[in-house]
N, C-alpha and C. Protein backbone atom coordinates (compact mmCIF):
# COMPACT_ATOMS: atom_id res chain seq x y z
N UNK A 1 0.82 -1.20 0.00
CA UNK A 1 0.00 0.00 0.00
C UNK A 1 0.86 1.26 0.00
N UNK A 2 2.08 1.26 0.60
CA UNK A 2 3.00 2.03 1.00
C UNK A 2 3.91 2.46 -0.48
N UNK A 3 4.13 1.34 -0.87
CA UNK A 3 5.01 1.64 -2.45
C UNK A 3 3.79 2.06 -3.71
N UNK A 4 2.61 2.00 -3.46
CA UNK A 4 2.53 2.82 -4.79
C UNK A 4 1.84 4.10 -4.21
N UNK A 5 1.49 4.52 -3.12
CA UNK A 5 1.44 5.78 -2.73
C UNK A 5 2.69 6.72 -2.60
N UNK A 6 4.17 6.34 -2.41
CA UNK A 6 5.23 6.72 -2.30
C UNK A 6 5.34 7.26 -4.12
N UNK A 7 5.42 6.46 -4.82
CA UNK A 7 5.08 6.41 -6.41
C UNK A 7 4.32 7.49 -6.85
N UNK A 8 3.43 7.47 -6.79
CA UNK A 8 2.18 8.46 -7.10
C UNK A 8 2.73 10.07 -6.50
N UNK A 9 3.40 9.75 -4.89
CA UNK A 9 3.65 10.78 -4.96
C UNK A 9 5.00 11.81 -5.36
N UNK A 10 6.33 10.53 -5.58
CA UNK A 10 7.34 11.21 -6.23
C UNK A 10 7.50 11.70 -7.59
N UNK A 11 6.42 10.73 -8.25
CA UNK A 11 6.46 10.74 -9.95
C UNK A 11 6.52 12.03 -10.37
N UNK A 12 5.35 13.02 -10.17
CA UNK A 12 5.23 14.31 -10.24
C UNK A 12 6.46 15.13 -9.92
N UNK A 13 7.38 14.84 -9.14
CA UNK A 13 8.30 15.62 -8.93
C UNK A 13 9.74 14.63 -9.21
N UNK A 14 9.45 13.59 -9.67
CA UNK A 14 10.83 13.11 -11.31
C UNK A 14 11.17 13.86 -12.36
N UNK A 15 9.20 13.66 -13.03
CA UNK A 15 8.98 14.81 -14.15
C UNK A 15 9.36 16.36 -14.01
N UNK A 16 9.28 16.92 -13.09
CA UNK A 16 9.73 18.20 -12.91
C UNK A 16 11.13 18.59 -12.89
N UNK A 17 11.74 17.35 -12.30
CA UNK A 17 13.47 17.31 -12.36
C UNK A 17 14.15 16.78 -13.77
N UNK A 18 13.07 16.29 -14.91
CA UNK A 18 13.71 15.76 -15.72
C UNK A 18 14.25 17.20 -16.74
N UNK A 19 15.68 17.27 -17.04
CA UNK A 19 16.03 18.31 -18.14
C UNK A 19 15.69 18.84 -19.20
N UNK A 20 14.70 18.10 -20.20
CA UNK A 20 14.15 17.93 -20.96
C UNK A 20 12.62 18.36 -20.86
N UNK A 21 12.13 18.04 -20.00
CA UNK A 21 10.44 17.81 -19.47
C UNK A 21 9.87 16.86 -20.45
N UNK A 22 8.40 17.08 -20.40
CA UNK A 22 7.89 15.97 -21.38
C UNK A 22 7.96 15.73 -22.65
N UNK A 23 8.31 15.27 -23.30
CA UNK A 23 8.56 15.42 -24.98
C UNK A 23 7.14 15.22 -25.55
N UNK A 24 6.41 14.98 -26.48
CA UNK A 24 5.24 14.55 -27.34
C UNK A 24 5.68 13.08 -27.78
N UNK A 25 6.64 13.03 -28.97
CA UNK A 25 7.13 11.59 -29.35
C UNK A 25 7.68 10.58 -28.06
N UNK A 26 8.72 11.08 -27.37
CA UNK A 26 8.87 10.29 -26.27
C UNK A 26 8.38 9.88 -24.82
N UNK A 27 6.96 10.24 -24.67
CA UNK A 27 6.47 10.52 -23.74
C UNK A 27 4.87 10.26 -24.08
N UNK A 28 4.70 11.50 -24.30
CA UNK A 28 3.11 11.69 -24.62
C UNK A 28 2.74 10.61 -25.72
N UNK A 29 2.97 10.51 -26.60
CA UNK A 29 2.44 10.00 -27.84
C UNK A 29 2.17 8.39 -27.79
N UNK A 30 2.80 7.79 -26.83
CA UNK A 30 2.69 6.23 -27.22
C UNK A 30 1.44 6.17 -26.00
N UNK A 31 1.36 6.69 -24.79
CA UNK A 31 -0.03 7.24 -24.04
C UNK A 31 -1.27 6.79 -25.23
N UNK A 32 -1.12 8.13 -25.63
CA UNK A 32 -2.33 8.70 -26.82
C UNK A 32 -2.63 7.20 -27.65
N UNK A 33 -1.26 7.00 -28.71
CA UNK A 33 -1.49 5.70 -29.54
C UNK A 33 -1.85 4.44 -28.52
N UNK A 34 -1.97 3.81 -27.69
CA UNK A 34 -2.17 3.05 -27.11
C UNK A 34 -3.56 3.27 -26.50
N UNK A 35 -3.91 4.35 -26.12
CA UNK A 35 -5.07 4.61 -25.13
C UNK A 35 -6.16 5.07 -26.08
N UNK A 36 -5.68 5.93 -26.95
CA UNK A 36 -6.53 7.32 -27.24
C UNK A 36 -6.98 7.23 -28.65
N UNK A 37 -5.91 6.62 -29.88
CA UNK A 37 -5.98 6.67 -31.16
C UNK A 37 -6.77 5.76 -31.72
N UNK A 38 -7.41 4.96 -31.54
CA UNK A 38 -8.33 3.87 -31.73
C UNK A 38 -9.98 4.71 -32.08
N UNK A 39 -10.15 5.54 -30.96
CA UNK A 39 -11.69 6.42 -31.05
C UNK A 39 -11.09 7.94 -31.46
N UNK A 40 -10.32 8.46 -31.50
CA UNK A 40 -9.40 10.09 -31.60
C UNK A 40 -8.10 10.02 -32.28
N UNK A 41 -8.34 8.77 -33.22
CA UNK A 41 -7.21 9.07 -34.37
C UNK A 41 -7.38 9.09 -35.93
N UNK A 42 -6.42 9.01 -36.48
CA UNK A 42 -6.60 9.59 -38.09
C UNK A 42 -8.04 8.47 -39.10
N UNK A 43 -8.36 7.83 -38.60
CA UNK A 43 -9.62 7.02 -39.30
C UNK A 43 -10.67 7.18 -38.41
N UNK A 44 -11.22 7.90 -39.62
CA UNK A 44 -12.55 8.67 -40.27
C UNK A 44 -13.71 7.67 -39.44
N UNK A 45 -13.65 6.12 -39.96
CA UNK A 45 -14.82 5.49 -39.55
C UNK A 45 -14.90 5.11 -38.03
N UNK A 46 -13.66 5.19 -37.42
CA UNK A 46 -13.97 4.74 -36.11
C UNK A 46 -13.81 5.79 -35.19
N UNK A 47 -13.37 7.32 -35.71
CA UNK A 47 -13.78 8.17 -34.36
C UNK A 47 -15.09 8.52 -34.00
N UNK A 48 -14.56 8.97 -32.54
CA UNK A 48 -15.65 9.66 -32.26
C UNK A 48 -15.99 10.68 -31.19
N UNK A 49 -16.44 11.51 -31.19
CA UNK A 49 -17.37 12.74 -31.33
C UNK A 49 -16.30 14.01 -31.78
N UNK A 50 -16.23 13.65 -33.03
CA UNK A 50 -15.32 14.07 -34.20
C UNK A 50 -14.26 14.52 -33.07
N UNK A 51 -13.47 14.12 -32.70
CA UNK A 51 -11.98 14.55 -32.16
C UNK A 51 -10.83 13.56 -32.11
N UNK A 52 -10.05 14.66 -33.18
CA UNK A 52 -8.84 14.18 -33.38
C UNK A 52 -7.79 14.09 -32.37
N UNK A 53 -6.77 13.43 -31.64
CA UNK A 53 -5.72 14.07 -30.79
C UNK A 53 -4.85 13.60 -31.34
N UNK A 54 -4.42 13.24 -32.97
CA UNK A 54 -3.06 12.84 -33.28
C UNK A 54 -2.89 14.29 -34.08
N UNK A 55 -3.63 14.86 -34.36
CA UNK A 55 -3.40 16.51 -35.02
C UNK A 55 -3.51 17.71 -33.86
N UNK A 56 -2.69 18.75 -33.94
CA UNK A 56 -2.83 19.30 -32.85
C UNK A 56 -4.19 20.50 -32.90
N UNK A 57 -4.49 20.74 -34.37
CA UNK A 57 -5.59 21.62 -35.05
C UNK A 57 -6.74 20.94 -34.55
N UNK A 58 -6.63 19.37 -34.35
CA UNK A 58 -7.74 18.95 -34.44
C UNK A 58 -8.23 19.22 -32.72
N UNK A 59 -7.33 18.71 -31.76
CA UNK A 59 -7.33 18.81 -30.38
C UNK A 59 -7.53 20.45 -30.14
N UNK A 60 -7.13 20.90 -30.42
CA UNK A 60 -7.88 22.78 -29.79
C UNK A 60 -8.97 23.08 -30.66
N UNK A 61 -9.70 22.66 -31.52
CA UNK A 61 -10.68 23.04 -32.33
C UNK A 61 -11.72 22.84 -31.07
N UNK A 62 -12.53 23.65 -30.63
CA UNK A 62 -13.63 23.69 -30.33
C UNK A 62 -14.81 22.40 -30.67
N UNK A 63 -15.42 21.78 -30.31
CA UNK A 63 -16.28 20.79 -30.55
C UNK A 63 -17.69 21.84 -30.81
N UNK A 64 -18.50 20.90 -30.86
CA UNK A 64 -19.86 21.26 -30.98
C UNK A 64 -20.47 21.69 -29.37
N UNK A 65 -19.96 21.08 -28.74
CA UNK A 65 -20.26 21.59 -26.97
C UNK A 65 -19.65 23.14 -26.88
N UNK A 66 -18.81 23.34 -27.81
CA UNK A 66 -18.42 24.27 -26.93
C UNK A 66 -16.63 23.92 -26.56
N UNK A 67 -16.86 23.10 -25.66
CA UNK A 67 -15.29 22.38 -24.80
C UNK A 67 -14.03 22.06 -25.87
N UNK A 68 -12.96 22.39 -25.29
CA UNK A 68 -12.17 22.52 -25.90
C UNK A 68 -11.25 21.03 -25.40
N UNK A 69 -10.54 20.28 -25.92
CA UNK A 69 -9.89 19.55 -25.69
C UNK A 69 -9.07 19.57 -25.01
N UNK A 70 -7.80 20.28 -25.69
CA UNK A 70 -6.32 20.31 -25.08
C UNK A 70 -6.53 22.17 -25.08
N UNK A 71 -6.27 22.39 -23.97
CA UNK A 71 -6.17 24.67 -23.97
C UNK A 71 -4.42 24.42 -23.53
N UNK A 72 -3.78 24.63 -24.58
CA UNK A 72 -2.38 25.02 -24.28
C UNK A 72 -2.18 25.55 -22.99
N UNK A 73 -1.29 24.92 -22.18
CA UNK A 73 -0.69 25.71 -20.88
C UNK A 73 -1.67 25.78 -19.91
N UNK A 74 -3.30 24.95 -19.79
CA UNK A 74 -3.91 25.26 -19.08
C UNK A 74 -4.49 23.77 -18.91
N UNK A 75 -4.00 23.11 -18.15
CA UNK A 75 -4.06 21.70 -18.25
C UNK A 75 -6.01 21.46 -17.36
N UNK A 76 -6.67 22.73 -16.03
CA UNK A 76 -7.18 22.58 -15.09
C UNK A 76 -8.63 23.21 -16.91
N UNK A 77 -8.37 23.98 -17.41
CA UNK A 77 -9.55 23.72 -19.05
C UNK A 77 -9.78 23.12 -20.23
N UNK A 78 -8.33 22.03 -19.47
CA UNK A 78 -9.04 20.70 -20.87
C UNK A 78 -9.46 19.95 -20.86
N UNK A 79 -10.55 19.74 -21.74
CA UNK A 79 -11.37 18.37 -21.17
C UNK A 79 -10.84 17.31 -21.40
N UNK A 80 -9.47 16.88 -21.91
CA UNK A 80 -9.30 15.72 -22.15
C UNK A 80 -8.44 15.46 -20.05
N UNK A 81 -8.29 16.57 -19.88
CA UNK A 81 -7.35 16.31 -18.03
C UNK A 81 -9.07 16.16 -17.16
N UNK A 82 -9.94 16.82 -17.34
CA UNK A 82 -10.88 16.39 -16.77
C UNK A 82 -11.78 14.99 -17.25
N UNK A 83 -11.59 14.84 -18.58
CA UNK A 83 -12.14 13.14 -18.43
C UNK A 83 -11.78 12.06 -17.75
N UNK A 84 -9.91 12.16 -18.12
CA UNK A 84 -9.63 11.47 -17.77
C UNK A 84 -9.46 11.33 -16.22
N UNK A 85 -9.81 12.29 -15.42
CA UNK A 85 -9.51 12.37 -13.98
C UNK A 85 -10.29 11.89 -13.54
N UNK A 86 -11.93 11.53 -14.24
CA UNK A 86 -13.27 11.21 -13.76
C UNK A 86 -13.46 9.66 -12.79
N UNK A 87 -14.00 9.60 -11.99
CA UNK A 87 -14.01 8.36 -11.71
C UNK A 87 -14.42 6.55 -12.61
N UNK A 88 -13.85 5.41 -12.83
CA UNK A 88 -13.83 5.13 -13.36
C UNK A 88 -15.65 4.56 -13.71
N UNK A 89 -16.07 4.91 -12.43
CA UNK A 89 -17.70 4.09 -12.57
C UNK A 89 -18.26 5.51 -13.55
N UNK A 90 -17.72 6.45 -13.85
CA UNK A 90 -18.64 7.84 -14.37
C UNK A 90 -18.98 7.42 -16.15
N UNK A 91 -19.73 7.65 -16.33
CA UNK A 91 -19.92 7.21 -17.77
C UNK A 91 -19.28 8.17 -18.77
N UNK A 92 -18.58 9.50 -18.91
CA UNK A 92 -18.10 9.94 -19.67
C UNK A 92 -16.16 10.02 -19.41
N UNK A 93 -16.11 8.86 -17.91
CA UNK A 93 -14.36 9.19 -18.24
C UNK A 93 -13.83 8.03 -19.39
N UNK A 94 -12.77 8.87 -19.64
CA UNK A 94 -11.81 8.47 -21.08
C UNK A 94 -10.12 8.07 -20.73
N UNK A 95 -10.33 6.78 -21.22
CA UNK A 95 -10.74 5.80 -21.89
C UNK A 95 -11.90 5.28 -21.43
N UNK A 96 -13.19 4.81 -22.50
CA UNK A 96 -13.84 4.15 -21.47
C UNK A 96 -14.09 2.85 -20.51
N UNK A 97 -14.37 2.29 -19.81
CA UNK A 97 -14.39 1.19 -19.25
C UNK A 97 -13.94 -0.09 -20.37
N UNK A 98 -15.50 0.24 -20.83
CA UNK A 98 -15.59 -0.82 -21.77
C UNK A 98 -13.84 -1.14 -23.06
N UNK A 99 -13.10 -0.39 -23.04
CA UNK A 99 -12.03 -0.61 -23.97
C UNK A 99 -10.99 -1.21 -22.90
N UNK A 100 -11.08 -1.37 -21.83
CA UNK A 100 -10.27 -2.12 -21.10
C UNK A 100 -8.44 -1.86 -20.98
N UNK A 101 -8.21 -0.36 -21.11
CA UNK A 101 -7.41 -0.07 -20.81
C UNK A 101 -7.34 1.47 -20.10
N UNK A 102 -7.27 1.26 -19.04
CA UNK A 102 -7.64 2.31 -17.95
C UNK A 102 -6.28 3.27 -17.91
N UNK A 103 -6.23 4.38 -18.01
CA UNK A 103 -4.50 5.22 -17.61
C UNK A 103 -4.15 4.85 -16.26
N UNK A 104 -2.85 5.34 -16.06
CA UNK A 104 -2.38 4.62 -14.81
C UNK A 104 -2.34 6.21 -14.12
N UNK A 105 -2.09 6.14 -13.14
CA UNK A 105 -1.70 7.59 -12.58
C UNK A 105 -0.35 8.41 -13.06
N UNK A 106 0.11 7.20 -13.47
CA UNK A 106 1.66 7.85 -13.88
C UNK A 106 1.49 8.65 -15.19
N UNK A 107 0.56 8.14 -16.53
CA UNK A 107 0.13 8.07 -17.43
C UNK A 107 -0.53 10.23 -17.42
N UNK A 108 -1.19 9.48 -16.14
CA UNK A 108 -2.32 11.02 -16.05
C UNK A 108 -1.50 12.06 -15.78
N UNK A 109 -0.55 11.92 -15.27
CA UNK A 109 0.80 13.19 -14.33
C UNK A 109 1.28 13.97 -15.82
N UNK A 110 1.96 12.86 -16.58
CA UNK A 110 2.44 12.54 -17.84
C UNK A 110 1.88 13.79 -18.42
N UNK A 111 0.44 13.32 -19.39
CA UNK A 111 -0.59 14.37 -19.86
C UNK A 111 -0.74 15.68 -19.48
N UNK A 112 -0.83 15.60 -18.15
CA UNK A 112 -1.03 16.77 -17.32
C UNK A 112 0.29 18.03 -17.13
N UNK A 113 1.30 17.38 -17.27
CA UNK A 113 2.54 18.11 -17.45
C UNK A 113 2.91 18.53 -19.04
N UNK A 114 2.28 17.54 -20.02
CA UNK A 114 2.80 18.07 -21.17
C UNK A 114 2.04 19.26 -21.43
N UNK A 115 0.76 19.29 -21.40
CA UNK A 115 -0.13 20.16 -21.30
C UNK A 115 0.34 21.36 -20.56
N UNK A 116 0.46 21.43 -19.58
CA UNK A 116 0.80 22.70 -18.76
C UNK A 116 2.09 23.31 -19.39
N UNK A 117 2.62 22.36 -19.80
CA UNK A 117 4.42 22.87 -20.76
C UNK A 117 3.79 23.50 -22.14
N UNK A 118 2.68 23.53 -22.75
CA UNK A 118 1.99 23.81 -23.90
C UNK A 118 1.67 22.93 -25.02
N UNK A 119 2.01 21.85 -24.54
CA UNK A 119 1.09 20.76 -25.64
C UNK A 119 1.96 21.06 -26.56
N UNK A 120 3.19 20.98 -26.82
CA UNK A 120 3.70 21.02 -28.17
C UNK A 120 3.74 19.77 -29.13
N UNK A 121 2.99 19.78 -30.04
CA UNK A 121 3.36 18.24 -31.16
C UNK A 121 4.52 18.23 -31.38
N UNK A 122 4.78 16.99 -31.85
CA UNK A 122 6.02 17.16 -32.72
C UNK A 122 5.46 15.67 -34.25
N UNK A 123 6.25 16.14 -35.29
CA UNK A 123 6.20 15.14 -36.02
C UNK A 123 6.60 14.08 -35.37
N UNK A 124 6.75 13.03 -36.80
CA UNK A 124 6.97 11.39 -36.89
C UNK A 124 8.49 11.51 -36.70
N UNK A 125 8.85 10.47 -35.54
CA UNK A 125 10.57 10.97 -35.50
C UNK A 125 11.20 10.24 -36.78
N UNK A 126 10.98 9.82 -37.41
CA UNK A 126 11.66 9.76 -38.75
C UNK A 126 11.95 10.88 -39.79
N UNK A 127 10.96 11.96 -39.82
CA UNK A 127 11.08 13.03 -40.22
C UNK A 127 11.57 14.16 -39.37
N UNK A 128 11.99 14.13 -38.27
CA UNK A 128 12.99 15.03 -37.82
C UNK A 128 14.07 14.81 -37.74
N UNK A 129 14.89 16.27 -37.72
CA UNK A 129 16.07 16.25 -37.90
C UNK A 129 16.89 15.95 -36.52
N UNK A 130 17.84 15.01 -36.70
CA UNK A 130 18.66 14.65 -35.31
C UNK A 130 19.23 15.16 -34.55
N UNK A 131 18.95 15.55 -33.17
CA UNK A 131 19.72 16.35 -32.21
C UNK A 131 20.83 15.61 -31.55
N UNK A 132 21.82 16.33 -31.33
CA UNK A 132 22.80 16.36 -31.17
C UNK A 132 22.82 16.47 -29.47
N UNK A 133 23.24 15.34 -29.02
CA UNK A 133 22.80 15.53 -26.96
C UNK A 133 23.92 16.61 -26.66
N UNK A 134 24.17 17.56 -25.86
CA UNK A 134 25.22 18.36 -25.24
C UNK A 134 26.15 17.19 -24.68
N UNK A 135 27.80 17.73 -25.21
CA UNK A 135 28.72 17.36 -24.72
C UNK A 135 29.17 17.43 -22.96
N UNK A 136 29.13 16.32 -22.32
CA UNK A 136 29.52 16.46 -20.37
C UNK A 136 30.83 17.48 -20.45
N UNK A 137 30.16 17.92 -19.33
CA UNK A 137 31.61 18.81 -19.02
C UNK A 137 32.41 18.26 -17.82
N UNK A 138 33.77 17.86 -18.79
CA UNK A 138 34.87 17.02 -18.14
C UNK A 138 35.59 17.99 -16.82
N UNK A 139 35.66 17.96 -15.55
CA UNK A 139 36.52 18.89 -15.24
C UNK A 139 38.11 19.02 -15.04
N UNK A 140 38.34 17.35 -15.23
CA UNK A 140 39.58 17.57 -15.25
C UNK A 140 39.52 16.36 -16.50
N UNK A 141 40.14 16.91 -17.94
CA UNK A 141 40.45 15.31 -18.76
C UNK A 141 41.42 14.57 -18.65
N UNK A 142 42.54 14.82 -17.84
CA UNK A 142 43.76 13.61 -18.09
C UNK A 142 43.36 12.92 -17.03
N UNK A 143 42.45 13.05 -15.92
CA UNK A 143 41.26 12.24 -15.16
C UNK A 143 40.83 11.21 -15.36
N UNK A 144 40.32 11.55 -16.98
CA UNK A 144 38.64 10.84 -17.48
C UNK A 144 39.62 10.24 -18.53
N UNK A 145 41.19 10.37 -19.06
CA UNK A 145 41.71 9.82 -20.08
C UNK A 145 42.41 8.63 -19.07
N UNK A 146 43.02 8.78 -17.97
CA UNK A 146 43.24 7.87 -17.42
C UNK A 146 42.51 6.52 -16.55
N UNK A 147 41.19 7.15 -16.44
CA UNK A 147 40.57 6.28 -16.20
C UNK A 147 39.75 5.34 -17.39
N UNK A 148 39.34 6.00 -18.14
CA UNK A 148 39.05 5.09 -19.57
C UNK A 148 40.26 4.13 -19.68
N UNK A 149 41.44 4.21 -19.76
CA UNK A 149 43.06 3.61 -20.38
C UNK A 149 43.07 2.34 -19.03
N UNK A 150 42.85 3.07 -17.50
CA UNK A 150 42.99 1.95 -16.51
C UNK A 150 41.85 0.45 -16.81
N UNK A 151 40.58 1.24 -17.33
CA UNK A 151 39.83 -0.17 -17.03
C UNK A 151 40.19 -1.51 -18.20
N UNK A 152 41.25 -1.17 -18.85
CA UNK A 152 41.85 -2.43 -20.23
C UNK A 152 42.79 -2.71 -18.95
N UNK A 153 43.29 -2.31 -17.59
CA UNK A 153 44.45 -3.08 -17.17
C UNK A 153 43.50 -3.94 -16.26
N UNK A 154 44.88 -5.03 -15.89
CA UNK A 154 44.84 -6.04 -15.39
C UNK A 154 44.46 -5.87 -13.32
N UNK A 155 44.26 -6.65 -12.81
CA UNK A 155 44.34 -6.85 -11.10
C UNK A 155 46.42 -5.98 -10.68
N UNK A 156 47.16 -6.96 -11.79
CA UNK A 156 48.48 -6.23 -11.24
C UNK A 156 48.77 -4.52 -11.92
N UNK A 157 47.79 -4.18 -13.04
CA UNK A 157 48.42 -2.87 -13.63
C UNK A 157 49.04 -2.93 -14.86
N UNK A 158 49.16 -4.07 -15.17
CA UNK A 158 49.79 -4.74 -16.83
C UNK A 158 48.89 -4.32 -17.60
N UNK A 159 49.42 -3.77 -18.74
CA UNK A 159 48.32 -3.30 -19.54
C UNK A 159 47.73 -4.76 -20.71
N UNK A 160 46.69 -4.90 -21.26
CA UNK A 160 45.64 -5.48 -22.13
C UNK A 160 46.28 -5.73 -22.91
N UNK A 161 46.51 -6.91 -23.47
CA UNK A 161 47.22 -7.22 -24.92
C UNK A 161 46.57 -6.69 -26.46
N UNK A 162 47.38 -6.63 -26.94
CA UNK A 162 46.32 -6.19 -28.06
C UNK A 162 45.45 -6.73 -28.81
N UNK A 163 44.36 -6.66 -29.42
CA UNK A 163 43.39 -7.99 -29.90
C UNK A 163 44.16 -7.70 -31.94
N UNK A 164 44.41 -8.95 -32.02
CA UNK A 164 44.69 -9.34 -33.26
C UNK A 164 43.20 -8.99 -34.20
N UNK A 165 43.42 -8.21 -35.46
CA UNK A 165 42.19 -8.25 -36.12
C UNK A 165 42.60 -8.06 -37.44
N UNK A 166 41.61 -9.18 -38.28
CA UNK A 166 41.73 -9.41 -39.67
C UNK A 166 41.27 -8.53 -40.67
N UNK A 167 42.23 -8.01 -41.42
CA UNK A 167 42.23 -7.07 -42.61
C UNK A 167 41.70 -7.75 -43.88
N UNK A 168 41.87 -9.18 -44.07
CA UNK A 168 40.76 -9.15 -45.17
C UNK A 168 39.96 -10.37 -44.69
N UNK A 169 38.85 -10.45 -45.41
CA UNK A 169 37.31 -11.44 -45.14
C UNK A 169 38.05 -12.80 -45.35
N UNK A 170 37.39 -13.73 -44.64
CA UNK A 170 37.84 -15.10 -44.90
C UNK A 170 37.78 -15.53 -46.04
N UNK A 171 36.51 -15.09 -46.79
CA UNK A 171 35.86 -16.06 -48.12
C UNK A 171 36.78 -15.59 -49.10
N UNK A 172 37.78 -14.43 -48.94
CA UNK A 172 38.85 -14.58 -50.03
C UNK A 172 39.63 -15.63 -50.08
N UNK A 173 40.12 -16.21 -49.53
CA UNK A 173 40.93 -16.77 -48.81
C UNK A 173 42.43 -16.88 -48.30
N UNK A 174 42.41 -15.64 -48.36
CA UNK A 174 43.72 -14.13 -48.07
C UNK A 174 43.68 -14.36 -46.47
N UNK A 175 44.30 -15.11 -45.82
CA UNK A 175 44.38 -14.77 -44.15
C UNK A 175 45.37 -13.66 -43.75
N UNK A 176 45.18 -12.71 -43.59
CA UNK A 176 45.87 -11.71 -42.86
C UNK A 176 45.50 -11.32 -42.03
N UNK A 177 46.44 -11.63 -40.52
CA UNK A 177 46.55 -10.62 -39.30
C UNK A 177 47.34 -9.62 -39.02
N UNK A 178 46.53 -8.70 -38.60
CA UNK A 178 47.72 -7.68 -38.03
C UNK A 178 47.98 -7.62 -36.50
């Protein structure tokens, strides 16, 4: 009882420590595709009550109620943070019962933080361009060069023999080592 109340309550403040915060592709999106895209994704015949959440035009468009889905930066006026908060016996929380996959709390924090960060989409990560992670800052390198070089030595300090490696393919049948 103790470990997933401990859970529930650090999660929220992981996410807040993470450098990055929530991403859309790495984070949010497999949520959505797993939970959400089945009734609120790109086919026509199986949504429903016309809302999209794999488009971001489609998620702030106003419905016919009125209610807005996702309100950028305002996680406490979207109805998708109040469905899903609903109790599970309520007949309008989302996902519904009946699809048999309920969010977890971790899931809901998740949503709730990307949202408040502004709901940013992002494309298909195949079509973006690759970031480059920031280089660690070494503070001392003949440190970090000597310790890389120590872990090839031995228990006495002998250094690693060298590994023999073949310059041409076997199926020539050219054996050369260097």
């Amino acid at each position: 009882m103790t470990r997933p109340l401990l859970l529930l309550l650090t999660f929220p403040a992981l996410l807040a420590a993470a450098p990055n915060g929530v991403k859309y592709n790495r984070d949010v999106r497999p949520i959505l595709s797993d939970k959400c895209f089945h009734c609120h994704g790109s086919d026509a015949t199986h949504r429903k009550g016309d809302l999209r959440l794999d488009l971001r035009e489609g998620a702030m468009k106003p419905a016919k109620s009125g209610e807005i889905a996702l309100v950028s930066g305002k996680p406490e006026m979207s109805q998708l943070i109040a469905r899903v908060e609903l109790p599970h016996d309520d007949e309008e929380v989302m996902p519904p019962e009946k699809s048999g996959k309920p969010l977890t709390a971790e899931e809901k924090a998740i949503l709730k933080q990307w949202i408040s960060e502004g709901a940013e989409y992002q494309g298909h990560w195949a079509f973006l361009k690759p970031e480059r992670p920031p280089v660690p800052k070494i503070e001392n390198p003949q440190s970090a060069m000597r310790s890389t070089h120590s872990s090839c030595r031995g228990s006495k300090g002998k250094a690693c023999k060298p590994r023999r490696r073949r310059i041409a393919p076997p199926c020539c049948g050219v054996s050369r080592w260097i």
